[in-house]
C-alpha atoms as a PDB file:
ATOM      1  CA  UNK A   1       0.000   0.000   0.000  1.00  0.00           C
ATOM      2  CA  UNK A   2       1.137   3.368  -0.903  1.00  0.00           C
ATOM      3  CA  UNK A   3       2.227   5.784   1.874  1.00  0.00           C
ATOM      4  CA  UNK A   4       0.879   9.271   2.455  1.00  0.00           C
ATOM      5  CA  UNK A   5       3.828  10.990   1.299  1.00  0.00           C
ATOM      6  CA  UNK A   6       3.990   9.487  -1.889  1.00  0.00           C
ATOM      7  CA  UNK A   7       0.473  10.084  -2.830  1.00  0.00           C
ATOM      8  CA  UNK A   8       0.957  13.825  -1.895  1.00  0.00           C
ATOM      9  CA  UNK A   9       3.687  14.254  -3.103  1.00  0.00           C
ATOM     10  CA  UNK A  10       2.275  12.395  -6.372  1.00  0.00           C
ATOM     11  CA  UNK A  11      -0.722  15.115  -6.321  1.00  0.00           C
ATOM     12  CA  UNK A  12       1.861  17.649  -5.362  1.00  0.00           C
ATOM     13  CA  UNK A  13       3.656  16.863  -8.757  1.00  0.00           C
ATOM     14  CA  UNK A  14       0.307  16.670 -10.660  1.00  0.00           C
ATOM     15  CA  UNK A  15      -0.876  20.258  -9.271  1.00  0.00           C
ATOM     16  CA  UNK A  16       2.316  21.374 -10.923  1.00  0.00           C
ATOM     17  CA  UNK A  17       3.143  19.743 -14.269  1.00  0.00           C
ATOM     18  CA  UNK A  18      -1.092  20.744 -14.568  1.00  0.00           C
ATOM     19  CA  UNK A  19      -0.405  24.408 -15.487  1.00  0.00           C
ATOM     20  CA  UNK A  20       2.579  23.479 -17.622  1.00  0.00           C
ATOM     21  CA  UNK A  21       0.122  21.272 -19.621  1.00  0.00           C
ATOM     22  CA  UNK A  22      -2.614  24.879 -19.122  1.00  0.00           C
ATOM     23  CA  UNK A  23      -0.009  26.497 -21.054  1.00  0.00           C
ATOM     24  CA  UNK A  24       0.313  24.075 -23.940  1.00  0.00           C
ATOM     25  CA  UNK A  25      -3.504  23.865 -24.410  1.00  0.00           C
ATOM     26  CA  UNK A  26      -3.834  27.981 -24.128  1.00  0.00           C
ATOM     27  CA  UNK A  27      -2.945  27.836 -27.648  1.00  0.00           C
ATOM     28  CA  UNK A  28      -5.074  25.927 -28.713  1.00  0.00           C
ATOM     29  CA  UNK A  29      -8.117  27.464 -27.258  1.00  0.00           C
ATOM     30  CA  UNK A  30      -7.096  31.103 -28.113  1.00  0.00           C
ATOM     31  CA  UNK A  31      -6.679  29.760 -32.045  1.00  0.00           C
ATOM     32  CA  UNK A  32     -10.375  28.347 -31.772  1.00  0.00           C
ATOM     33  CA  UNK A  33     -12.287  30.743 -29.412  1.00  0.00           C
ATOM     34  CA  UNK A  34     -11.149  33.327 -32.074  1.00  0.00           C
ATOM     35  CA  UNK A  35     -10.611  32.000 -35.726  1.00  0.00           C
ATOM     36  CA  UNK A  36     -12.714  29.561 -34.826  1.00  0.00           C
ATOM     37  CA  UNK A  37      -9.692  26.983 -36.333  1.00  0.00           C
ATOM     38  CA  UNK A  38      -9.176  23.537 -34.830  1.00  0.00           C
ATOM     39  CA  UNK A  39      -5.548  23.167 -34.913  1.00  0.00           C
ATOM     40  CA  UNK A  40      -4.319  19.580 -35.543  1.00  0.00           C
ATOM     41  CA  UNK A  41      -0.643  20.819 -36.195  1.00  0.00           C
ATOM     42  CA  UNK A  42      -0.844  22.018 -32.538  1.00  0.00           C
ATOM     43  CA  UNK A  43       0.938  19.300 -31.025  1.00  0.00           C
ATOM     44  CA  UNK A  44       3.727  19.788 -33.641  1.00  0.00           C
ATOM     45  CA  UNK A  45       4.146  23.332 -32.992  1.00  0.00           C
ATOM     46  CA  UNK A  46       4.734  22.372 -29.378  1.00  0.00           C
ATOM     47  CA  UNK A  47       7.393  19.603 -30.532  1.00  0.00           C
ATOM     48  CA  UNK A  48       9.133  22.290 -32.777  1.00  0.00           C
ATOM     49  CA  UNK A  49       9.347  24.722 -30.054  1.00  0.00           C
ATOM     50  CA  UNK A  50      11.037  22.077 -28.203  1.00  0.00           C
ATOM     51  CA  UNK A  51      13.719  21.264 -30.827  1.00  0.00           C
ATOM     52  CA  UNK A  52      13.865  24.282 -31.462  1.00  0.00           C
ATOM     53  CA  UNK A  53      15.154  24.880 -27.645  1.00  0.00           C
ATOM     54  CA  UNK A  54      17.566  21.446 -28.448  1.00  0.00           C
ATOM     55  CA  UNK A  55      19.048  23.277 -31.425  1.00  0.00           C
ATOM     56  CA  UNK A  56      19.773  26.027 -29.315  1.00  0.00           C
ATOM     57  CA  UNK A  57      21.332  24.778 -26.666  1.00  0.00           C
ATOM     58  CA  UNK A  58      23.639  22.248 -28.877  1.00  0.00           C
ATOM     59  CA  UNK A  59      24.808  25.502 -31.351  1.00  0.00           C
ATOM     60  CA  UNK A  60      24.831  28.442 -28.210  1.00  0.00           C
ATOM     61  CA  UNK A  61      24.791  26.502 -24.816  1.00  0.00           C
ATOM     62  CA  UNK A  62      21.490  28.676 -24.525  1.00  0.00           C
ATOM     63  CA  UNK A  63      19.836  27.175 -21.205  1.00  0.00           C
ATOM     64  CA  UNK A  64      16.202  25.681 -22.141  1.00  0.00           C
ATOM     65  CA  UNK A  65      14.350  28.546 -19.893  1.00  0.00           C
ATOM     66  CA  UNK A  66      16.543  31.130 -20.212  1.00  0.00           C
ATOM     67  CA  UNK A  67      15.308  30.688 -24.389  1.00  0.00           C
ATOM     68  CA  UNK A  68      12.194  30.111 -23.710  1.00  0.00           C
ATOM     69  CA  UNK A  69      10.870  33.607 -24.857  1.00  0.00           C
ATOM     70  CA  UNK A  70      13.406  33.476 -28.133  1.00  0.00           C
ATOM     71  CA  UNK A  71      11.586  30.244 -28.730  1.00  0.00           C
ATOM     72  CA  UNK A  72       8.296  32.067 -28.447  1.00  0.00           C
ATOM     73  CA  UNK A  73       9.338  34.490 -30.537  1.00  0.00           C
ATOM     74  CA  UNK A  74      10.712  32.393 -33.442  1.00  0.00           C
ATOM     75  CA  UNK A  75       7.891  30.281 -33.352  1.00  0.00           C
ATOM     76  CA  UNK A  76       5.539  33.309 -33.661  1.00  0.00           C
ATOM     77  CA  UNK A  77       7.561  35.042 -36.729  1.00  0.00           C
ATOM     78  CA  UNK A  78       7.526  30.923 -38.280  1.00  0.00           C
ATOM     79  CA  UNK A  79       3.352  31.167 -37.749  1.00  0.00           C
ATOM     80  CA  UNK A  80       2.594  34.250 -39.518  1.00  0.00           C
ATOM     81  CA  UNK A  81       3.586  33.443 -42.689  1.00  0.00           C
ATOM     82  CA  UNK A  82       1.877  30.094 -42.335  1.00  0.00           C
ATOM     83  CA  UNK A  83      -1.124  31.888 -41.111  1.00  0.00           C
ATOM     84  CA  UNK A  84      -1.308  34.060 -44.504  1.00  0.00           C
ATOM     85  CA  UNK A  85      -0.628  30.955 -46.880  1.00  0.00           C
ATOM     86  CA  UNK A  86      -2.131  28.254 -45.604  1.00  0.00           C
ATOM     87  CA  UNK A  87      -5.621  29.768 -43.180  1.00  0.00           C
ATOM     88  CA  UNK A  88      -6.300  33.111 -44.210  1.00  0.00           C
ATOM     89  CA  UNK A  89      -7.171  31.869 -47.802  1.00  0.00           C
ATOM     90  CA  UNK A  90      -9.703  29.639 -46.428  1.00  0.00           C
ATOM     91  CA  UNK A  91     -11.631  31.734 -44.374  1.00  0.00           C
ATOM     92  CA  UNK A  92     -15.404  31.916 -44.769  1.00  0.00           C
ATOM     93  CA  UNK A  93     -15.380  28.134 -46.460  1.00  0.00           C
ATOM     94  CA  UNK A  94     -16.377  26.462 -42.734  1.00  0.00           C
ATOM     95  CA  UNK A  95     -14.051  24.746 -40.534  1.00  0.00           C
ATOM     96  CA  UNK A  96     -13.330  21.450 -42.435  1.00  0.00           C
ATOM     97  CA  UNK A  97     -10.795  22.993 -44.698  1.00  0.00           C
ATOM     98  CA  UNK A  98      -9.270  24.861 -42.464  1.00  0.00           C
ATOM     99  CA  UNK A  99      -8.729  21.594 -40.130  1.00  0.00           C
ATOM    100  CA  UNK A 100      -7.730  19.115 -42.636  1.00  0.00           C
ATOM    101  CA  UNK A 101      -4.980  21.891 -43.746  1.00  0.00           C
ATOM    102  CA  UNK A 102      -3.281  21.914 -40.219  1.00  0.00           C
ATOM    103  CA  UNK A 103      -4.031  17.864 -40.344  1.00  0.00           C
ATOM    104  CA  UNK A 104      -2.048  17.869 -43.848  1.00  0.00           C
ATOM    105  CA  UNK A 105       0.287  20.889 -41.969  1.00  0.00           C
ATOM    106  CA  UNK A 106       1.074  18.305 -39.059  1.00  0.00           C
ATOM    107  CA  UNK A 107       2.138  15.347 -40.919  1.00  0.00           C
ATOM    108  CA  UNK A 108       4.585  17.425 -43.138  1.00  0.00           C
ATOM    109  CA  UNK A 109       6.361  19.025 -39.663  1.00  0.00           C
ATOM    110  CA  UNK A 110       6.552  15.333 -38.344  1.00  0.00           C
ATOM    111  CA  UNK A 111       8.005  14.143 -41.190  1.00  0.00           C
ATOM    112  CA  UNK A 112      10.648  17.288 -41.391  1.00  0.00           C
ATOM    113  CA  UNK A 113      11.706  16.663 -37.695  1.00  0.00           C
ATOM    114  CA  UNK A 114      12.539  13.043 -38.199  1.00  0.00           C
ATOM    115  CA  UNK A 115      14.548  13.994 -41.227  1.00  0.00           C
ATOM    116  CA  UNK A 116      16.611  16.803 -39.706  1.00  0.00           C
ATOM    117  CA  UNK A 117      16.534  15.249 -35.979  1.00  0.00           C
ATOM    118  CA  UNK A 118      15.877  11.233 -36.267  1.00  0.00           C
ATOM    119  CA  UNK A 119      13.653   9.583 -34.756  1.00  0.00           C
ATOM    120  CA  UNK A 120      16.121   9.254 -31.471  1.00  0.00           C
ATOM    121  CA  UNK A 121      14.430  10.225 -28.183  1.00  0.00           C
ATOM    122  CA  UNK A 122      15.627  13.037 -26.822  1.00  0.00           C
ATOM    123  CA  UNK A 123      15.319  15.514 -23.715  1.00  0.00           C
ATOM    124  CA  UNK A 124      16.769  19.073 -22.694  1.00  0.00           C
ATOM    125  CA  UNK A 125      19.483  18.527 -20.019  1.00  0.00           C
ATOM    126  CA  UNK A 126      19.696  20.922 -17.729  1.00  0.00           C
ATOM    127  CA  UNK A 127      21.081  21.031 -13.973  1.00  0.00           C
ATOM    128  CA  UNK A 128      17.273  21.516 -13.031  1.00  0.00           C
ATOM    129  CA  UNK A 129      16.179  18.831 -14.597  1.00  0.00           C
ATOM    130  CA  UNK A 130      16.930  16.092 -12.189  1.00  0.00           C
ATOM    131  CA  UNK A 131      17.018  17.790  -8.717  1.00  0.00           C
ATOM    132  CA  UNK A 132      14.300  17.210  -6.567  1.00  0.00           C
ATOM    133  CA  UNK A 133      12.748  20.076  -4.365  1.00  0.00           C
ATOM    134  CA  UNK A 134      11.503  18.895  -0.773  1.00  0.00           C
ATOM    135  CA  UNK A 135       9.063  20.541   1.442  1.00  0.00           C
ATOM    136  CA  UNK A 136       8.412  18.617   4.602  1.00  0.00           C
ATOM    137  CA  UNK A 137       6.883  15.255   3.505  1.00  0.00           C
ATOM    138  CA  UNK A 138       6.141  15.969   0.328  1.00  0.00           C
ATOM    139  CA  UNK A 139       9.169  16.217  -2.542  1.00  0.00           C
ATOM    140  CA  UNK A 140       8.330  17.028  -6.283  1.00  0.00           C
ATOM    141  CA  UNK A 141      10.940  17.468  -9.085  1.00  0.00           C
ATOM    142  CA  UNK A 142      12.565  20.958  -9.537  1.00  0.00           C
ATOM    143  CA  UNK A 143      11.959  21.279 -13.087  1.00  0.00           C
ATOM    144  CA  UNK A 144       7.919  21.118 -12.356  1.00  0.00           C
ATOM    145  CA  UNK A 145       7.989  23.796  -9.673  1.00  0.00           C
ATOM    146  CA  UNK A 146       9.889  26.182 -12.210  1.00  0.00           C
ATOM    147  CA  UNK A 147       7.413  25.356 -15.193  1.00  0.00           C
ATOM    148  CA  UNK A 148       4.487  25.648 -13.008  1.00  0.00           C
ATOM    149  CA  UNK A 149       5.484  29.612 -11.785  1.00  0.00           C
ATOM    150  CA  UNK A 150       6.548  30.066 -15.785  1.00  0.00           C
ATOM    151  CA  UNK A 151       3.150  28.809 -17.143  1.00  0.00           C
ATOM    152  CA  UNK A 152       1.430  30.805 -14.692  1.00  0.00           C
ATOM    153  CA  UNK A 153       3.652  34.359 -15.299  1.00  0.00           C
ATOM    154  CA  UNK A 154       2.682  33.446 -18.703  1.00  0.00           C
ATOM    155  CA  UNK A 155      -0.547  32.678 -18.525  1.00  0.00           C
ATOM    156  CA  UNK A 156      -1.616  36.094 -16.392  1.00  0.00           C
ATOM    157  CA  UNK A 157       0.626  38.261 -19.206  1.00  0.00           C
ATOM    158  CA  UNK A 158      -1.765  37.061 -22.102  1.00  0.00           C
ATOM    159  CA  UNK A 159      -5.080  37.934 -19.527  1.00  0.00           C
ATOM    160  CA  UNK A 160      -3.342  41.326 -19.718  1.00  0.00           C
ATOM    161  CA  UNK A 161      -2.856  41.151 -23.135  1.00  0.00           C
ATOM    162  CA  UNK A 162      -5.817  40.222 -23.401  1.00  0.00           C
ATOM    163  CA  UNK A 163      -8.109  42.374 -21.348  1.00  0.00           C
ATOM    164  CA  UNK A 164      -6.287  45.583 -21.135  1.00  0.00           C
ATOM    165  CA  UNK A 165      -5.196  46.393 -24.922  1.00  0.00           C
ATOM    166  CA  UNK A 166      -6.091  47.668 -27.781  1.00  0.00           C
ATOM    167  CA  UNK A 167      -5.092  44.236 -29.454  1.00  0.00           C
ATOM    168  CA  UNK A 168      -7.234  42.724 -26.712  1.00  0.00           C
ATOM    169  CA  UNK A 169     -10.351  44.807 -27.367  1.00  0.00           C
ATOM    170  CA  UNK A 170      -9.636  43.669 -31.148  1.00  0.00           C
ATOM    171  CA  UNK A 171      -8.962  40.387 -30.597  1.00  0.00           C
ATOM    172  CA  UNK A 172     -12.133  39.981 -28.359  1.00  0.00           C
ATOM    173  CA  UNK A 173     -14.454  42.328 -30.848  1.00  0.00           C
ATOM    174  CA  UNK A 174     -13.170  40.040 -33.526  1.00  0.00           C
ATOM    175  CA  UNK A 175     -13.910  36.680 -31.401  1.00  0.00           C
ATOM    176  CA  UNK A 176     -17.673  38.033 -30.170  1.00  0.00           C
ATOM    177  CA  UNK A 177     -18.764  38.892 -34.098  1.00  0.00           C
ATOM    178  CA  UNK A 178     -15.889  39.321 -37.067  1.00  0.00           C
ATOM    179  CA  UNK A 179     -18.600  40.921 -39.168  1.00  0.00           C
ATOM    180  CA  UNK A 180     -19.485  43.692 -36.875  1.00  0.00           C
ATOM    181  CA  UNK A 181     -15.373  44.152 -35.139  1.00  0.00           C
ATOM    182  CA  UNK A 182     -14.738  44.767 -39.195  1.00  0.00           C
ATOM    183  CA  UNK A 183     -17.311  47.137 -39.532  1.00  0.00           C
ATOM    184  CA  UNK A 184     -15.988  49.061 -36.676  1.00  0.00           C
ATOM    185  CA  UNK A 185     -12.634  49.777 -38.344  1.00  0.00           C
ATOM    186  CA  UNK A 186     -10.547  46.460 -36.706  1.00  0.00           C
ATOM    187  CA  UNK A 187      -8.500  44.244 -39.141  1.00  0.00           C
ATOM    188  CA  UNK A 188      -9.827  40.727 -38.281  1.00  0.00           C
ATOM    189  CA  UNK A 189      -7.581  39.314 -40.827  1.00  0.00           C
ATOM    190  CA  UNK A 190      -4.562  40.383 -39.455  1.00  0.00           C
ATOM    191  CA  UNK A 191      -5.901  39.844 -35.600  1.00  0.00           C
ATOM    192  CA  UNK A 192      -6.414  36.531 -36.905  1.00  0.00           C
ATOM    193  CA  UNK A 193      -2.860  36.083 -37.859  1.00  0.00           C
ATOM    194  CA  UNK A 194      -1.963  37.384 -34.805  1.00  0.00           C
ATOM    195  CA  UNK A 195      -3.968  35.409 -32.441  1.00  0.00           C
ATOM    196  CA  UNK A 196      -2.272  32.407 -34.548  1.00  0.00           C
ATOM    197  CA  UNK A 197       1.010  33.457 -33.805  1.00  0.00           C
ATOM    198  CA  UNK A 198       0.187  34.165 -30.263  1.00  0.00           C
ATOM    199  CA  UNK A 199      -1.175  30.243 -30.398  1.00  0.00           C
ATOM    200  CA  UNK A 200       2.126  29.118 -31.992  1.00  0.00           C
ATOM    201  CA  UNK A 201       4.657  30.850 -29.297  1.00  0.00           C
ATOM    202  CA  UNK A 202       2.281  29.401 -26.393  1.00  0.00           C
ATOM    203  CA  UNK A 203       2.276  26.387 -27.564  1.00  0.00           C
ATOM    204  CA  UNK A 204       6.557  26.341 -27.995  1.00  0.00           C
ATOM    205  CA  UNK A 205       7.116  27.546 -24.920  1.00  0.00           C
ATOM    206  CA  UNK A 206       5.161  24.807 -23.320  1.00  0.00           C
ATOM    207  CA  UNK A 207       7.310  22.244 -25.514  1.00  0.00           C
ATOM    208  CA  UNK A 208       9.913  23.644 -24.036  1.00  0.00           C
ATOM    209  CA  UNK A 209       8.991  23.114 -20.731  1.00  0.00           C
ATOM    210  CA  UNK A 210       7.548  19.451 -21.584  1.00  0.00           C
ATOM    211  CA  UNK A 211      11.113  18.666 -23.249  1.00  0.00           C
ATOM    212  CA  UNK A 212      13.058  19.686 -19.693  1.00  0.00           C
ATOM    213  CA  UNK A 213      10.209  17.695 -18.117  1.00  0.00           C
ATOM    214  CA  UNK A 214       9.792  14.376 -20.303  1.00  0.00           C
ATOM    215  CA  UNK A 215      11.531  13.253 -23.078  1.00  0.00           C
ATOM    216  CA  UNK A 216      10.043  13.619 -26.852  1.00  0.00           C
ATOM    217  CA  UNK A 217      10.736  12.440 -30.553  1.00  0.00           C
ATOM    218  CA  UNK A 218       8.486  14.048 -33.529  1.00  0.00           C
ATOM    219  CA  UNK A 219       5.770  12.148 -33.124  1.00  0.00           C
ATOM    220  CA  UNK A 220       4.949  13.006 -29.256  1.00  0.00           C
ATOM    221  CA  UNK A 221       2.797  15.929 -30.052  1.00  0.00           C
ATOM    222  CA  UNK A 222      -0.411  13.675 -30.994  1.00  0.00           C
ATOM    223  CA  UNK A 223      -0.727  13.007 -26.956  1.00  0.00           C
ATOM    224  CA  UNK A 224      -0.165  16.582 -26.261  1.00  0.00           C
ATOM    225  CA  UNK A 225      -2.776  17.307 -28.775  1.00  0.00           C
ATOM    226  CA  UNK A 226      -5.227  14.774 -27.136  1.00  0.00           C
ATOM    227  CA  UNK A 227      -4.350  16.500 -23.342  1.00  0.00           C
ATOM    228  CA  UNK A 228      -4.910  19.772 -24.821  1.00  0.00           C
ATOM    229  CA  UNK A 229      -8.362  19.369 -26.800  1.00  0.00           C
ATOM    230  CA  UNK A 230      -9.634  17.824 -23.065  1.00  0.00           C
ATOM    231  CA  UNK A 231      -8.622  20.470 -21.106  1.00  0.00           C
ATOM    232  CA  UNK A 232     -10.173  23.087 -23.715  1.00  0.00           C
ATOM    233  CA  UNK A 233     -13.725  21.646 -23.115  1.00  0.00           C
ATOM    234  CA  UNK A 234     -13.005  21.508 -19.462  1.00  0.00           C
ATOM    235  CA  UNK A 235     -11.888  24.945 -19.177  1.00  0.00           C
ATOM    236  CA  UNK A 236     -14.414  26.550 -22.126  1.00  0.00           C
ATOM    237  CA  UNK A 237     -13.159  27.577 -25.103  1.00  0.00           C
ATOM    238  CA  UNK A 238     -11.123  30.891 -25.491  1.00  0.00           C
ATOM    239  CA  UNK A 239     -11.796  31.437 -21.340  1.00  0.00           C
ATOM    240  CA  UNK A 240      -7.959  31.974 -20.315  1.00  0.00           C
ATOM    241  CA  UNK A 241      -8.233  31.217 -16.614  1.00  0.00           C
ATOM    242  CA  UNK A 242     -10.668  28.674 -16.892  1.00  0.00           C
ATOM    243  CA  UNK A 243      -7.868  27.245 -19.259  1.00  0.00           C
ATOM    244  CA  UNK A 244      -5.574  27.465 -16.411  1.00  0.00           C
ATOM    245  CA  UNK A 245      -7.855  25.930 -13.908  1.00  0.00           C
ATOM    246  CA  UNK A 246      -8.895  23.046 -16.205  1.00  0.00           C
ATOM    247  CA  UNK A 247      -4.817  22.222 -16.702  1.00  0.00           C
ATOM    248  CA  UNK A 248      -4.547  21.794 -13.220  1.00  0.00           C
ATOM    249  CA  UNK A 249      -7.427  19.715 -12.549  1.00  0.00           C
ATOM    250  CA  UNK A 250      -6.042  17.576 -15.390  1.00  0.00           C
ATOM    251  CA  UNK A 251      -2.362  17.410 -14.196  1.00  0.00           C
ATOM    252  CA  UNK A 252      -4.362  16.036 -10.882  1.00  0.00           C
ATOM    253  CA  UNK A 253      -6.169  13.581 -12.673  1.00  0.00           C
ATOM    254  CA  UNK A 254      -3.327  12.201 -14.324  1.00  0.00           C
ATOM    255  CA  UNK A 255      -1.455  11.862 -10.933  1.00  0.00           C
ATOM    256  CA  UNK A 256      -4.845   9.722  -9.686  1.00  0.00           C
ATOM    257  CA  UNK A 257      -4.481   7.703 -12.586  1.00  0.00           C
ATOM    258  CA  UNK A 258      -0.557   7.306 -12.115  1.00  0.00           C
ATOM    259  CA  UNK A 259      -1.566   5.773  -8.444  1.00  0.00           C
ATOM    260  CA  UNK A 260      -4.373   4.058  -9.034  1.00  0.00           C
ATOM    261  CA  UNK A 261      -4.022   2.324 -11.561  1.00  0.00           C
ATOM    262  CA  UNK A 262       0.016   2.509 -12.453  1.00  0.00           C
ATOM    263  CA  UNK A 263       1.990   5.306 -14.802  1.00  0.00           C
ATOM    264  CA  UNK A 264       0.704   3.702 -17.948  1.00  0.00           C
ATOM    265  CA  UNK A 265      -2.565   4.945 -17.404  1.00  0.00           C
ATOM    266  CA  UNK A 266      -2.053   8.028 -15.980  1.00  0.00           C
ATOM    267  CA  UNK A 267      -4.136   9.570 -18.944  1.00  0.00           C
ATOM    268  CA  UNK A 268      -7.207   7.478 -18.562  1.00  0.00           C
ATOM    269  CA  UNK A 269      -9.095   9.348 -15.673  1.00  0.00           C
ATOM    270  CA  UNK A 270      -8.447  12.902 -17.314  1.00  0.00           C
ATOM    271  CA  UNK A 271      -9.622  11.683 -20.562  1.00  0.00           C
ATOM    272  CA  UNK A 272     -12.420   9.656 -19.150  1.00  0.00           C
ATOM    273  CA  UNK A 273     -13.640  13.004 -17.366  1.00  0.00           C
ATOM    274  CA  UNK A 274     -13.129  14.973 -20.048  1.00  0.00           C
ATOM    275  CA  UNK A 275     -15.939  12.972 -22.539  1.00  0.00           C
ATOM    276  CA  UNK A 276     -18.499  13.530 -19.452  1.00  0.00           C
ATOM    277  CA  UNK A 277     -18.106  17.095 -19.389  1.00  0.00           C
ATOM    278  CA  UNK A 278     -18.343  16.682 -23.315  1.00  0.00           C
ATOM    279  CA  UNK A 279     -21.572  14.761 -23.165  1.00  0.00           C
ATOM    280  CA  UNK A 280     -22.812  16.866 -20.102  1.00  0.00           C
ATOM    281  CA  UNK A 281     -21.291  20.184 -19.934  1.00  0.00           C
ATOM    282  CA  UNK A 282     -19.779  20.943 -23.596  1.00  0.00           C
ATOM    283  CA  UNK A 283     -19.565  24.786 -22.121  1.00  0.00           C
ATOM    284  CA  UNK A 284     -16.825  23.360 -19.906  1.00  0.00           C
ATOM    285  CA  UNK A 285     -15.844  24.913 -16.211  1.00  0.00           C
ATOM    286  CA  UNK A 286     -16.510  28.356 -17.062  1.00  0.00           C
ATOM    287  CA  UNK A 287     -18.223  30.244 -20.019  1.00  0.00           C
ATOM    288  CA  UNK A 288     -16.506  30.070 -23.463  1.00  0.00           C
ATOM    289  CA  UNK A 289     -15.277  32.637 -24.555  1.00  0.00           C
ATOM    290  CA  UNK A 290     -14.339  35.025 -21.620  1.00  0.00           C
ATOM    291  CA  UNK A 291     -11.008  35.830 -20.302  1.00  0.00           C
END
């Protein structure tokens, strides 16, 4: 039987690596509360931003966090024109096209990683990465505690972004009714490409945090993808904290499924709960479409 210390500090660990994976899905559910786009390259704009961080690190010595915004940033300048090629055309023709692109999108960026990376298995080393940080009873691994306060910093900039801008009030004008936002003088075509951008940096950063955290080859981000779409319904879509608050609860439920039932099927619970709050409560935790 397990001991109280290592199921807390097993939930300790889940609380934690939960608003990493809030991060990763914040992405997501900014691309679709505003374009309205369901994003199946997602997961493999989170693996890029994480060999993106390995490429770093092997040609500068760049540490993993101390890139993580040049990561972002990359990854956002990489989105745009990808936005303008492959999205923008497609606007007004529903949301099939637009998802089967990214689908299309995805399997070309897997397929370029394995060329220029392999297939190998890989992980950022970092001194962080293997310490373990001990409070009383309960002892969690370093590298989550510093991803957790990351995601979070991160996480309350784009609410600011968000709530108290002019790109804000454009991006949310443009989410509530494009028709009307465009009427009133805002751009939604290049909010759109912006919000996509936005998406794309989120989205690396968290792959950079997963890659210090876990280790990943080019075909991980389908599982990210998965985590990310549940904790989008749980947290409503385009609702920033909710986001947050529906990461954590999953990071806990995959820490109940690591005990319970072993590490292998630490998904199960959190993706169990997240098709009952699709059957009964598609709106999620909170109201779509607020911040």
């Amino acid at each position: 039987m397990l001991s109280v210390d290592v199921i807390a500090s097993s939930l300790a660990s889940g609380l934690l690596l939960g608003g990493i994976l809030a991060l990763i899905a914040l992405g997501l559910s900014v691309a679709l509360g505003v374009m309205r786009l369901v994003n199946l390259a997602h997961g493999e704009l989170l693996i890029c931003g994480a060999y993106l961080s390995s490429y770093l690190m092997a040609t500068t010595g760049l540490d993993p966090l101390a890139g993580l915004l040049v990561v972002g940033a990359v990854m956002a300048l990489l989105a745009l024109p990808l936005q303008r090629l492959l999205i923008a055309p497609l606007a007004g023709k529903g949301m099939e096209a637009p998802m089967m692109t990214m689908f299309g999108l995805s399997i070309i960026v897997q397929n370029l990683l394995q060329l220029a990376f392999s297939a190998d298995t890989r992980t950022l080393e970092a001194p962080y990465t293997a310490r373990p940080v001990s409070l009383g009873p309960i002892t969690v691994p370093e590298v989550y505690l510093i991803g957790f306060v990351l995601s979070v910093l991160i996480v309350g900039a784009l609410h600011l972004l968000v709530a108290h801008t002019a790109f804000g009030r454009a991006l949310r004008a443009s989410s509530a009714d494009p028709a009307a936002a465009a009427v009133m003088g805002v751009d939604v075509r290049k909010v759109h490409a912006w919000t996509f951008a936005l998406g794309a940096a989120c989205a690396a950063m968290g792959g950079v945090l997963i890659g210090t955290a876990f280790s990943f080859t080019p075909g991980t981000g389908g599982s990210y993808l998965l985590i990310s779409f549940a904790i989008v319904v749980l947290g409503g879509v385009g609702h920033i904290f909710g986001t947050l608050v529906a990461g954590i609860a999953m990071g806990l439920l995959q820490s109940v499924g690591a005990v319970v039932f072993g590490d292998g099927y630490r998904d199960l619970v959190g993706l169990v709960l997240f098709l009952l709050v699709l059957a009964l409560r598609p709106e999620g935790i909170a109201r779509a479409g607020r911040t």
